[in-house]
Protein backbone atom coordinates (compact mmCIF):
# COMPACT_ATOMS: atom_id res chain seq x y z
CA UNK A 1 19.79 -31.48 27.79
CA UNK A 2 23.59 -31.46 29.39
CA UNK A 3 25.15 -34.69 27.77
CA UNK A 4 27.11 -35.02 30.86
CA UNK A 5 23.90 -35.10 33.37
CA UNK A 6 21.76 -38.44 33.41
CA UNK A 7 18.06 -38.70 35.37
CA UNK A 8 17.92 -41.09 37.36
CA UNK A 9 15.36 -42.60 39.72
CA UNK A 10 12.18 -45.50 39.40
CA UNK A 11 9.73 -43.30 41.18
CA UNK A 12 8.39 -39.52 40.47
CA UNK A 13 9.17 -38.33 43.51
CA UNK A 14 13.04 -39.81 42.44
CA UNK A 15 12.98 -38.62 39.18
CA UNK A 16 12.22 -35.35 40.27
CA UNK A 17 14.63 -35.15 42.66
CA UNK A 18 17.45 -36.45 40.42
CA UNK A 19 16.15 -33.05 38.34
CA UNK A 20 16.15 -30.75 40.64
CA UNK A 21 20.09 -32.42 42.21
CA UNK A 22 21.12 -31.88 38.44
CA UNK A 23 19.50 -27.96 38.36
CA UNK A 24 21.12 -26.71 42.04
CA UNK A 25 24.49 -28.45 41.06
CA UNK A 26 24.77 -26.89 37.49
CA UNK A 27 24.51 -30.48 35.51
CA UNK A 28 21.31 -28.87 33.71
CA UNK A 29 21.52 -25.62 33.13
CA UNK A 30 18.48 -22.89 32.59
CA UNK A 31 16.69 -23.71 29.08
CA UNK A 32 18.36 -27.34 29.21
CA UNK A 33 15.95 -29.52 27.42
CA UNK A 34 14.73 -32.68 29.38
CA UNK A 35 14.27 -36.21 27.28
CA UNK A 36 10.39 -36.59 26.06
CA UNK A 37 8.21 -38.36 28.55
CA UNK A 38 7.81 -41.24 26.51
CA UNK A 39 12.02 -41.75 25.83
CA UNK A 40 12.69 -41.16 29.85
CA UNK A 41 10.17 -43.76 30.70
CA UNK A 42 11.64 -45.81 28.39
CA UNK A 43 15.40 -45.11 29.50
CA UNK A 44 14.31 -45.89 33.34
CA UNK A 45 11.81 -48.74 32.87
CA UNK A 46 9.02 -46.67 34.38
CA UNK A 47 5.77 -46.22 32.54
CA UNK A 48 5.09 -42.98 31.17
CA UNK A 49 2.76 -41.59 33.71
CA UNK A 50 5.67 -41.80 36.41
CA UNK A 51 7.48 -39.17 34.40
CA UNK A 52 4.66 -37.69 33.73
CA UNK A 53 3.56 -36.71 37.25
CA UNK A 54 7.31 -35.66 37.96
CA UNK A 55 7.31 -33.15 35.08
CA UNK A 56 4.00 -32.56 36.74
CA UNK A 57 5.54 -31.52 40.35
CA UNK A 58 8.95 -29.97 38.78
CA UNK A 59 5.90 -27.40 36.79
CA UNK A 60 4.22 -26.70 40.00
CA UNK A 61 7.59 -25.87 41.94
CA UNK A 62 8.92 -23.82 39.16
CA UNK A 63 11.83 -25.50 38.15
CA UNK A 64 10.93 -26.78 34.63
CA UNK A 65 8.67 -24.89 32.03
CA UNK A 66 6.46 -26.74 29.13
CA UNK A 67 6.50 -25.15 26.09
CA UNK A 68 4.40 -26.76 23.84
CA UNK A 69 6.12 -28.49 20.91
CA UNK A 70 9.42 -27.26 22.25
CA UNK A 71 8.93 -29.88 25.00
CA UNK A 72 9.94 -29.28 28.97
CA UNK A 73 13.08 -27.25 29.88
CA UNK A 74 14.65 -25.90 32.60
CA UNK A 75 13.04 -22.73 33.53
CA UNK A 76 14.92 -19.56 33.38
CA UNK A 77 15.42 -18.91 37.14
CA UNK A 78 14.74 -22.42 38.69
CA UNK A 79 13.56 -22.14 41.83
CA UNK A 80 16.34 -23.84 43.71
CA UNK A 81 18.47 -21.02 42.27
CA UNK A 82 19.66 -18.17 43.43
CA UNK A 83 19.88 -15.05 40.87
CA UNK A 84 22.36 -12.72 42.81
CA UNK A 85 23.37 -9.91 41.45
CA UNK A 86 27.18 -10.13 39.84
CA UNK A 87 30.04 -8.50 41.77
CA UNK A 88 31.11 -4.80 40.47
CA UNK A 89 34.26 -4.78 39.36
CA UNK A 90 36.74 -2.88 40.79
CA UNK A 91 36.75 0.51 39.37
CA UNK A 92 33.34 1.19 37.88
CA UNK A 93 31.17 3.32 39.13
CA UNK A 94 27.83 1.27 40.14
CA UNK A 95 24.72 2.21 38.24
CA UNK A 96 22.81 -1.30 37.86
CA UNK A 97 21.52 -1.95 41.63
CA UNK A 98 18.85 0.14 42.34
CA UNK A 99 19.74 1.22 45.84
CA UNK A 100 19.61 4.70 46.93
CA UNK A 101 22.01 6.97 47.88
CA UNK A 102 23.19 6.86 51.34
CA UNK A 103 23.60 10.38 51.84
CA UNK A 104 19.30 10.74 51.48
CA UNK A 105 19.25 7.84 53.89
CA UNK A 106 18.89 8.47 58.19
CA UNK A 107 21.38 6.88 61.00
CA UNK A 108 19.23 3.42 62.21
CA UNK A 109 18.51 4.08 65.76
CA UNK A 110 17.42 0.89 67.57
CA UNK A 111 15.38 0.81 70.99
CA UNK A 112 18.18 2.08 73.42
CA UNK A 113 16.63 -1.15 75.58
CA UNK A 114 14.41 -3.49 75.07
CA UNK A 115 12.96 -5.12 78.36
CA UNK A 116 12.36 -8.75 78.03
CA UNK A 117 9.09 -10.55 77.50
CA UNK A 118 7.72 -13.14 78.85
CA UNK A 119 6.85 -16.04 75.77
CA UNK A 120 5.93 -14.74 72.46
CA UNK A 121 4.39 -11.28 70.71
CA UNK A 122 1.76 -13.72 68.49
CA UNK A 123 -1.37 -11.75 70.49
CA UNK A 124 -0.28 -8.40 69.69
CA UNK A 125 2.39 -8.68 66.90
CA UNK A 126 2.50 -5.01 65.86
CA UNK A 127 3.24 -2.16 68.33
CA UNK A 128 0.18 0.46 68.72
CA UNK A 129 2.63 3.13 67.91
CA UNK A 130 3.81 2.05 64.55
CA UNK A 131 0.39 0.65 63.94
CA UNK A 132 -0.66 4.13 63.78
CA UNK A 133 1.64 5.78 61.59
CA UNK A 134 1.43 3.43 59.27
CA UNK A 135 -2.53 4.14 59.29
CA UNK A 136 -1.98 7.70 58.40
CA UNK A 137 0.86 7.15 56.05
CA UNK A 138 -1.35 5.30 53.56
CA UNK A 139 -3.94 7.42 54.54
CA UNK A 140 -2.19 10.39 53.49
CA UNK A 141 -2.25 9.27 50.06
CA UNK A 142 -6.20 8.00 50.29
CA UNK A 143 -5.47 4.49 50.62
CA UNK A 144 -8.30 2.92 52.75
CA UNK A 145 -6.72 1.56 56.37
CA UNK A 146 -9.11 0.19 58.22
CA UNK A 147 -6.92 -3.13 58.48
CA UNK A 148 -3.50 -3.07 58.09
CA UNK A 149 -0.38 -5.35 59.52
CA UNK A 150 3.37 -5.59 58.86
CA UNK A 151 5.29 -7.91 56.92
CA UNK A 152 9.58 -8.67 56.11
CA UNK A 153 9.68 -6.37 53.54
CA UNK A 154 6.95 -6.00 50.20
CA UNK A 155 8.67 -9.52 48.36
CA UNK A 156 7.86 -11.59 51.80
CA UNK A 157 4.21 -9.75 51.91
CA UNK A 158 3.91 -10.35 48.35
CA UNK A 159 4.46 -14.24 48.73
CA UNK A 160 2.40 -14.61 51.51
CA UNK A 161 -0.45 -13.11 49.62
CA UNK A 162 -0.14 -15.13 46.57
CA UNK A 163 0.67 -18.52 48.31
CA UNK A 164 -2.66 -17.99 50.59
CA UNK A 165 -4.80 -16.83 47.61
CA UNK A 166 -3.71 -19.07 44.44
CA UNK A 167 -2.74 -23.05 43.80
CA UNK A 168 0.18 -24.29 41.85
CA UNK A 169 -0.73 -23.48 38.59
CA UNK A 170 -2.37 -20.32 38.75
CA UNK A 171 -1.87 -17.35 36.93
CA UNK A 172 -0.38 -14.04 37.70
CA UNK A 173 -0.87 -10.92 35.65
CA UNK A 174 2.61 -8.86 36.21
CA UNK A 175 4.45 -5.75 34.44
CA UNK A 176 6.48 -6.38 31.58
CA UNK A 177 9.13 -5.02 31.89
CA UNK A 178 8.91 -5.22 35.90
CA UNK A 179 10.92 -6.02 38.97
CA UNK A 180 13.02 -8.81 38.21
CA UNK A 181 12.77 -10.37 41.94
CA UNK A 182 9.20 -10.90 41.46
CA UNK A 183 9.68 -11.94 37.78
CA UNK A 184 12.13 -14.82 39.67
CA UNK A 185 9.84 -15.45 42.76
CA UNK A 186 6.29 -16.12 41.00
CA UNK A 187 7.54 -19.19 39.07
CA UNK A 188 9.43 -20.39 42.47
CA UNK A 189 5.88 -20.34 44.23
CA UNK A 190 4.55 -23.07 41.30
CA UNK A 191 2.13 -19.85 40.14
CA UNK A 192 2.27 -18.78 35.72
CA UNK A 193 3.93 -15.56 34.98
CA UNK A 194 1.57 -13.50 32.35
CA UNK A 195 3.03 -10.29 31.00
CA UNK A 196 1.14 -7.36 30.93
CA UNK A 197 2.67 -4.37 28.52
CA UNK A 198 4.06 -1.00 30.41
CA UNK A 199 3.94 2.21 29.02
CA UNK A 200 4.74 5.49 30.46
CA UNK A 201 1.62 5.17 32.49
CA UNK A 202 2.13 2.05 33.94
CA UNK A 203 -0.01 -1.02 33.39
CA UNK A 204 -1.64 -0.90 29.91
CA UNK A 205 -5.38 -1.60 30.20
CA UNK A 206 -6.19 -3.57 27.42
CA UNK A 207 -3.33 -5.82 27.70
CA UNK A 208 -4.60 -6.14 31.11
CA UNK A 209 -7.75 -7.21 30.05
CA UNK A 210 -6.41 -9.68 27.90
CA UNK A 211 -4.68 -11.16 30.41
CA UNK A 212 -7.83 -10.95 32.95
CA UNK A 213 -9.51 -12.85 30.40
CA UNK A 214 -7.23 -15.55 30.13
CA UNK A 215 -7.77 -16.48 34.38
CA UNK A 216 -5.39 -14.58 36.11
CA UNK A 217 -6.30 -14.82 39.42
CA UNK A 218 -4.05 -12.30 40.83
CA UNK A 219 -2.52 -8.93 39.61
CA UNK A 220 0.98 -7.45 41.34
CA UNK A 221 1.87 -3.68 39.90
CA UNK A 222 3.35 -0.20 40.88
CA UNK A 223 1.54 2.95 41.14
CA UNK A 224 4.48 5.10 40.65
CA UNK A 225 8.45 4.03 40.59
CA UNK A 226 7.69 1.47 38.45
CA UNK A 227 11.00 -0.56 38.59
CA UNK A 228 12.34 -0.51 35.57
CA UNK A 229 10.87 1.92 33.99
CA UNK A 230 9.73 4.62 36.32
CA UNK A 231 6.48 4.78 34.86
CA UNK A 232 3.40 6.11 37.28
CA UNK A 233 -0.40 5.92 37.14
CA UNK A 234 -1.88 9.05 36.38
CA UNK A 235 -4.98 9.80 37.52
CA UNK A 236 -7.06 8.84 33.61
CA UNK A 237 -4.94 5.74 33.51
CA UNK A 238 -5.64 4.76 37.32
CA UNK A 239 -9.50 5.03 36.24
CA UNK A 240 -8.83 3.07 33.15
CA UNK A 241 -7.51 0.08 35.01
CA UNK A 242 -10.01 0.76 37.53
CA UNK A 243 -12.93 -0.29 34.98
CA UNK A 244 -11.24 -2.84 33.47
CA UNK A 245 -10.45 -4.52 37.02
CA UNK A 246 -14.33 -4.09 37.89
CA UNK A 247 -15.35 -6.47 35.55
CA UNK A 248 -13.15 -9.28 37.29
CA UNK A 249 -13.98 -8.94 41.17
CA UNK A 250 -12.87 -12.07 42.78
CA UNK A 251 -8.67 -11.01 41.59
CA UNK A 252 -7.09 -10.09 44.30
CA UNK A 253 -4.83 -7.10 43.32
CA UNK A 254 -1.27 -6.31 44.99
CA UNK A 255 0.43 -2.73 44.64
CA UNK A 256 3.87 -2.62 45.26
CA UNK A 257 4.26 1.23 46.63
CA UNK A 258 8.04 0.70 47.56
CA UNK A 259 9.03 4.48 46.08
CA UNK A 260 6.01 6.15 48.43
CA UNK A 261 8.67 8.59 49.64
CA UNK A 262 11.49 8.91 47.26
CA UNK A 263 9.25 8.26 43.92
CA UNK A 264 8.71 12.04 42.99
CA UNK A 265 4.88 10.93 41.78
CA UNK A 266 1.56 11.58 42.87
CA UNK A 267 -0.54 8.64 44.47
CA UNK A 268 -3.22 7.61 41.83
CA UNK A 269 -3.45 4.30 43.47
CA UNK A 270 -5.77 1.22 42.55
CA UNK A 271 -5.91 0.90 46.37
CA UNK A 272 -8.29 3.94 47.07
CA UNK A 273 -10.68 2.61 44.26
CA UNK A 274 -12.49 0.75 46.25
CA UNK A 275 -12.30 -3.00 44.45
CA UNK A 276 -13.73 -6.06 46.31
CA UNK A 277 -10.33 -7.43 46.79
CA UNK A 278 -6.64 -5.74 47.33
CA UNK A 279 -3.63 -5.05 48.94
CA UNK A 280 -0.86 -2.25 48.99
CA UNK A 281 2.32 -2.78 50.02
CA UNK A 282 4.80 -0.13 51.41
CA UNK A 283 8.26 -0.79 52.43
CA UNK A 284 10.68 1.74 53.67
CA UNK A 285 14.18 -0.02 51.96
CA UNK A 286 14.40 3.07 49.59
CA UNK A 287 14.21 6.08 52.28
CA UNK A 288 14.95 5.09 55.47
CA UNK A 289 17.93 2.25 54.28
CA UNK A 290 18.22 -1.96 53.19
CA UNK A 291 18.43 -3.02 57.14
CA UNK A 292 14.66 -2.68 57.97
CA UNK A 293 12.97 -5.41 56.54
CA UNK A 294 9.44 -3.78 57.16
CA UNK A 295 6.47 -3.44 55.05
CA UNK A 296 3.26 -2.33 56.18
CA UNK A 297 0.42 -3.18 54.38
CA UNK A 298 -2.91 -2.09 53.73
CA UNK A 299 -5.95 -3.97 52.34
CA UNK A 300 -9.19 -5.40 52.79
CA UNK A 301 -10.66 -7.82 55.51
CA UNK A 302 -11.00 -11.39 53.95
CA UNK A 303 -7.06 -10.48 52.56
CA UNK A 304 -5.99 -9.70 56.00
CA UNK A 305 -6.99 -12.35 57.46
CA UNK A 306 -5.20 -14.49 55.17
CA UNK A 307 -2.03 -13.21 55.35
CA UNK A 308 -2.28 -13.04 59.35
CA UNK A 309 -3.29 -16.43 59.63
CA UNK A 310 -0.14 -17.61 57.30
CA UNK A 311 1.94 -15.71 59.16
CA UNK A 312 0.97 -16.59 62.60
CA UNK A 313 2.12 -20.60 61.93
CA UNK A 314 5.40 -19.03 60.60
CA UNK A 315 7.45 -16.23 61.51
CA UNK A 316 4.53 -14.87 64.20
CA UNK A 317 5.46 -11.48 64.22
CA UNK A 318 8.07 -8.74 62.95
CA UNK A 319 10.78 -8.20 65.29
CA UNK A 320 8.96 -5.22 68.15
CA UNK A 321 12.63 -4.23 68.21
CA UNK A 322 12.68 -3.64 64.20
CA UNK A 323 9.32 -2.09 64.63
CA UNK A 324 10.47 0.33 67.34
CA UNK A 325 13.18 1.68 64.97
CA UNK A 326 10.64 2.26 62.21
CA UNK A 327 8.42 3.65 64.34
CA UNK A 328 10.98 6.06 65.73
CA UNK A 329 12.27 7.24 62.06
CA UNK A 330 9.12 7.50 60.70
CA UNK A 331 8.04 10.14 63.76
CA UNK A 332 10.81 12.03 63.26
CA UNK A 333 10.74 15.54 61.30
CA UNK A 334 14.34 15.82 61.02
CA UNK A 335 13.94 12.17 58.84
CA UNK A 336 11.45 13.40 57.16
CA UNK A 337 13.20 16.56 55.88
CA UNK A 338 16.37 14.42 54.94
CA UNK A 339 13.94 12.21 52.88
CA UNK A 340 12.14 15.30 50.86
CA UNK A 341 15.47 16.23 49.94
CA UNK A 342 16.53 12.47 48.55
CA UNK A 343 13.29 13.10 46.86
CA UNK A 344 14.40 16.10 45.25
CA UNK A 345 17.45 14.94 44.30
CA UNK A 346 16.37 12.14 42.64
CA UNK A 347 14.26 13.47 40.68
CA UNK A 348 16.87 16.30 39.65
CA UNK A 349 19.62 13.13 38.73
CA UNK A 350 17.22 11.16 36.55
CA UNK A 351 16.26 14.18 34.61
CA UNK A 352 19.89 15.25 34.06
CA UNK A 353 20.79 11.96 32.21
CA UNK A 354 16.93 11.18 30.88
CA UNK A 355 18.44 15.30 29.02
CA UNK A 356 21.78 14.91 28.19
CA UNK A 357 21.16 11.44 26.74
CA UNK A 358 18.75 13.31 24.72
CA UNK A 359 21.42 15.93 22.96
CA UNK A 360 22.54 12.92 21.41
CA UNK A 361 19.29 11.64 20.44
CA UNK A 362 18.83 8.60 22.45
CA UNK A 363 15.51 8.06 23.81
CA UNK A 364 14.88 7.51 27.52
CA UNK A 365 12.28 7.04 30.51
CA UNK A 366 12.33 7.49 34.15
CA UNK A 367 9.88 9.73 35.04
CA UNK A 368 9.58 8.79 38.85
CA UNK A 369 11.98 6.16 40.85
CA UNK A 370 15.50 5.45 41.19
CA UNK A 371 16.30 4.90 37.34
CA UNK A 372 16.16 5.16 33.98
CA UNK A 373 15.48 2.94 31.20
CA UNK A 374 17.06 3.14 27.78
CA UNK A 375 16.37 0.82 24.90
CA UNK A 376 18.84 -0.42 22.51
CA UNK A 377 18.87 -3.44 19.93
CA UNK A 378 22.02 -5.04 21.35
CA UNK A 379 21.79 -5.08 25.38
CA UNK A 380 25.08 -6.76 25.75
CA UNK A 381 27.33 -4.81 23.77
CA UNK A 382 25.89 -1.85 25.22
CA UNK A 383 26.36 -3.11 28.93
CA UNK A 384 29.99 -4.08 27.84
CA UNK A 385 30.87 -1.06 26.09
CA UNK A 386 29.69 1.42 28.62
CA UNK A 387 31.92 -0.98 31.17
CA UNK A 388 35.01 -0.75 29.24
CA UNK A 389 34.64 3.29 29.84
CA UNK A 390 34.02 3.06 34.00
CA UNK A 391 30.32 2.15 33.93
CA UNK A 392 28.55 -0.56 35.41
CA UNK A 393 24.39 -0.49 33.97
CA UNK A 394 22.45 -3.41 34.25
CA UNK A 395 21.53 -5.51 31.70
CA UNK A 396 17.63 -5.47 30.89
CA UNK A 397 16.72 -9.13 29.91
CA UNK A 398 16.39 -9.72 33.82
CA UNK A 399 13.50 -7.45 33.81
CA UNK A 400 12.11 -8.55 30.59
CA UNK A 401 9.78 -11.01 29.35
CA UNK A 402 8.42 -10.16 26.22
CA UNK A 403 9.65 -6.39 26.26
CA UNK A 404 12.39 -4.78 24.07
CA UNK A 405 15.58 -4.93 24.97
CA UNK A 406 17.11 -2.06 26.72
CA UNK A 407 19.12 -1.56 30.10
CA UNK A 408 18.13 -0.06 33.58
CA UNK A 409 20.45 2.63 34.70
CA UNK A 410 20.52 3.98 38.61
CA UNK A 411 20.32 7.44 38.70
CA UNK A 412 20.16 7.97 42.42
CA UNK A 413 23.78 8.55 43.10
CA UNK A 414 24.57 10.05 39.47
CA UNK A 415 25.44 13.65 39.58
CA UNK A 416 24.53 16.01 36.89
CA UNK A 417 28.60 16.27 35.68
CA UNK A 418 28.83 12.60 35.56
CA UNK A 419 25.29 12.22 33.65
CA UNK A 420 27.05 14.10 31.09
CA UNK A 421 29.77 12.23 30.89
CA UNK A 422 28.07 9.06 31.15
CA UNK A 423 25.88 10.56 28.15
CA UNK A 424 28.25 11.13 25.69
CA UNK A 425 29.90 7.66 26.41
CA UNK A 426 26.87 5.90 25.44
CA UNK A 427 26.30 8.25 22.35
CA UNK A 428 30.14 6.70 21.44
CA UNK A 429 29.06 3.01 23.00
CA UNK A 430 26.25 3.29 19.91
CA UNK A 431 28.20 4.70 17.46
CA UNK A 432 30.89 1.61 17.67
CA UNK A 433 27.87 -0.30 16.91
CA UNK A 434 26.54 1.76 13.94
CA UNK A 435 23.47 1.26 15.50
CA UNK A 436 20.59 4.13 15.52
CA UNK A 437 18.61 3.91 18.33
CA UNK A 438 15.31 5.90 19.31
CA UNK A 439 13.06 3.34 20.80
C-alpha cells in the first residue's frame, strides 16, 4: 500500500469510502496492496467483520480485487477511474485508436426540423422508420428480429444487459485478448472477468467450456472484427460454440457486431443459432462516424424486456432527433456505396502491413476489422521504439489478461507506402532488441 495514504473511518461504509477517496485522488494506486483485515481492524479499533464487509462492497463495485494469498489490492482499472486514452504526441502518425478513417465516413445530416412534442417519447421510444431498417439490417445477415430496440451505443447496451441479468459477483466469460473498454467496464459493474482464449477464429470452444463450467452466467464476444485481433467466426467454429453453448441454456449471450459494415467478414453469428437466451448488438460508430451514439439491438423476448424496462426508469428513450439521422444515412444508397468502399479499403490496408511485416518475418493477424495485432516479448520497447521513428501503436497489455504480449496497430488510415515503411521500422525496432519474434 502507498506509505503516504492512511484508511480511515469506524464504520464499513467509512472505511470504504476513505478507499475509494484514496483510489480517485491517486493516494493508492492500481495493484496497491491494502493492510490484512485483521491489522486494519486492529489499526481503527473496529472488529474484523467491519473491514470485512467493506472489502466486501469495494469487491462488488470493482475497485479492489482478492487474490488469494496475495491479499486485496487495488484493481487494475478501479472503477472510479477513468482509463483515457494518452494524448498523441505531436508529430506521430496515429495508429493505436481504432477509429476509422474519415474519408469512408458520410456528412451527419440532422432532421432539418424537428417539431416539438408535447411531454415525453417513453410510449413510443423508437421511430417506425428506423425501427424497420434496423429489422432488415440484422436480418440481412440471418439474425432473428422479431424484437429489437435501440440503445447509446453497444458499451451502454452491453451494461444494461449485464446489470439487469447478473448480481455483484457474477461471472462473465469474455475474449482474451478483447476490447479493452469492456475489459475496464465489467469489473466497474461489481461482475468477475473470466478469460476465454482467441484464436484466429474467435472464441475458442473448449476454453469456453471451461469457463461455462466454472458459472459464468453471461458470455460478451465478436462474430467478426474481433477488436484486437480481427479474428471472425467461421461458419465450423460458429457451430462449435454453438454446441458447447447448448449445454448451458439459462447464459445469456451478448455479440458485439460493431464492424457489421466495415469488418470485411461473413456473418456466422451465434445470434441466428437459435439459443434460449441472446442478444446482438450493432452500432454504427465505425461506418457512419463517433457522433451517433446508436446501437440497435436484436434478441430474444424475456432479454428485451429487461433491457426496456431498465431503460425506461433511466434515460427513456434515444434522442428521435439522433434516430432521424440514422435513419436517414442508413436509407441512403449514396452512404451505402461510400461505406462498401471503406470496406474495401480496409481490408486492402490491413493486408498491406499484415505482408510487408511478413518480408521481414514477423508474424501478424488482422484478418477482418480496423487492425492488426503483432506479438512481441517486450511490448514497451516496441511501442517506444516504433515512436522514436514517427509511430504511435498501442500498447497491448490494455487488451490483455492472460494473453501474450503484443501491440494493436490501426490499419484503417495506413496506406500501402506507409505500411512499408512502417514495416521495415519495426523489422529495425526488433533488431535493436536482438529479439526474434514469430509468435
Amino acid at each position: 500500500m502507498t506509505a503516504q495514504y492512511a484508511i480511515a473511518g469506524t464504520t464499513a461504509k467509512g472505511i470504504a469510502a476513505s478507499v475509494e477517496r484514496g483510489v480517485s485522488e491517486g493516494g493508492l494506486a492500481p495493484g496497491d496492496a491494502l493492510p490484512p483485515v485483521r491489522r486494519l481492524a486492529d489499526a481503527l479499533g473496529v472488529s474484523p467483520g467491519t473491514v470485512a464487509t467493506a472489502y466486501k462492497e469495494l469487491r462488488q463495485r470493482g475497485l479492489v480485487v482478492t487474490r488469494g494469498r496475495g491479499g486485496t489490492v487495488v484493481a487494475e482499472v478501479p472503477s472510479v477511474a477513468s482509463r483515457r486514452p494518452p494524448r498523441v504526441p505531436d508529430g506521430l502518425v496515429d495508429l493505436a485508436g481504432g477509429h476509422p478513417d474519415p474519408a469512408f465516413l458520410p456528412v451527419l445530416r440532422p432532421p432539418s426540423a424537428v417539431a416539438p412534442v408535447y411531454g415525453s417519447h417513453r410510449a413510443a421510444p423508437r421511430l417506425a422508420a428506423l425501427e424497420e431498417l434496423t429489422r432488415r439490417w440484422f436480418e440481412r445477415d440471418g439474425v432473428p428480429a422479431r424484437y429489437v430496440t435501440f440503445a447509446h451505443g453497444a458499451l451502454d447496451c452491453i451494461a444494461r444487459l449485464l446489470s439487469t441479468e447478473l448480481r455483484p459477483g457474477d461471472a462473465v466469460a469474455v475474449e482474451d485478448p478483447g476490447f479493452h473498454h469492456l475489459l475496464d467496464l465489467v469489473p466497474a459493474l461489481g461482475l468477475r472477468v473470466v478469460p476465454v482464449t482467441v484464436d484466429g477464429e474467435g472464441l475458442e470452444p473448449e476454453s469456453l467450456r471451461t469457463a461455462l463450467r466454472g458459472g459464468v452466467r453471461a458470455v460478451v464476444c465478436s462474430p467478426r472484427g474481433q477488436c484486437p485481433t480481427g479474428a471472425f467466426f467461421t461458419r465450423s467454429r460458429r457451430d462449435d460454440l454453438v454446441s458447447v453453448l447448448r449445454e448451458f441454456p439459462e447464459v445469456l449471450v451478448v455479440e458485439d457486431d460493431h464492424n457489421a459494415e466495415v469488418g470485411g467478414a461473413a456473418a456466422y453469428t451465434l445470434a441466428a443459432a437459435g439459443l434460449d437466451r441472446w442478444a446482438q448488438v450493432r452500432t454504427v460508430s465505425k461506418h457512419l462516424g463517433i457522433d451517433l451514439r446508436w446501437a440497435g439491438v436484436a434478441c430474444d423476448a424475456v432479454t428485451l424486456a429487461r433491457h426496456d424496462g431498465r431503460m425506461l426508469m433511466t434515460s427513456g428513450w434515444v434522442s428521435h432527433m439522433l434516430q432521424g439521422t440514422v435513419a436517414g444515412l442508413l436509407g441512403d444508397e449514396a452512404v451505402r456505396a461510400l461505406v462498401a468502399t471503406g470496406e474495401e479499403a480496409y481490408g486492402e490496408r490491413r493486408a498491406a502491413l499484415i505482408g510487408a511485416l511478413g518480408t521481414y518475418g514477423i508474424r501478424a493477424v488482422g484478418a477482418s476489422g480496423l487492425n492488426v495485432w503483432v506479438p512481441v516479448r517486450d511490448e514497451s520497447a516496441v511501442v517506444n521504439g516504433l515512436r522514436t521513428r514517427g509511430w504511435w501503436v498501442a500498447a497491448g497489455a490494455r487488451f490483455r489478461i492472460g494473453a501474450p504480449p503484443a501491440v494493436r496497430i490501426t490499419t484503417a488510415t495506413l496506406t500501402p507506402g506507409d505500411a512499408t515503411r512502417l514495416a521495415a521500422d519495426f523489422a529495425e525496432v526488433l533488431g535493436d532488441g536482438q529479439a526474434t519474434y514469430g509468435g
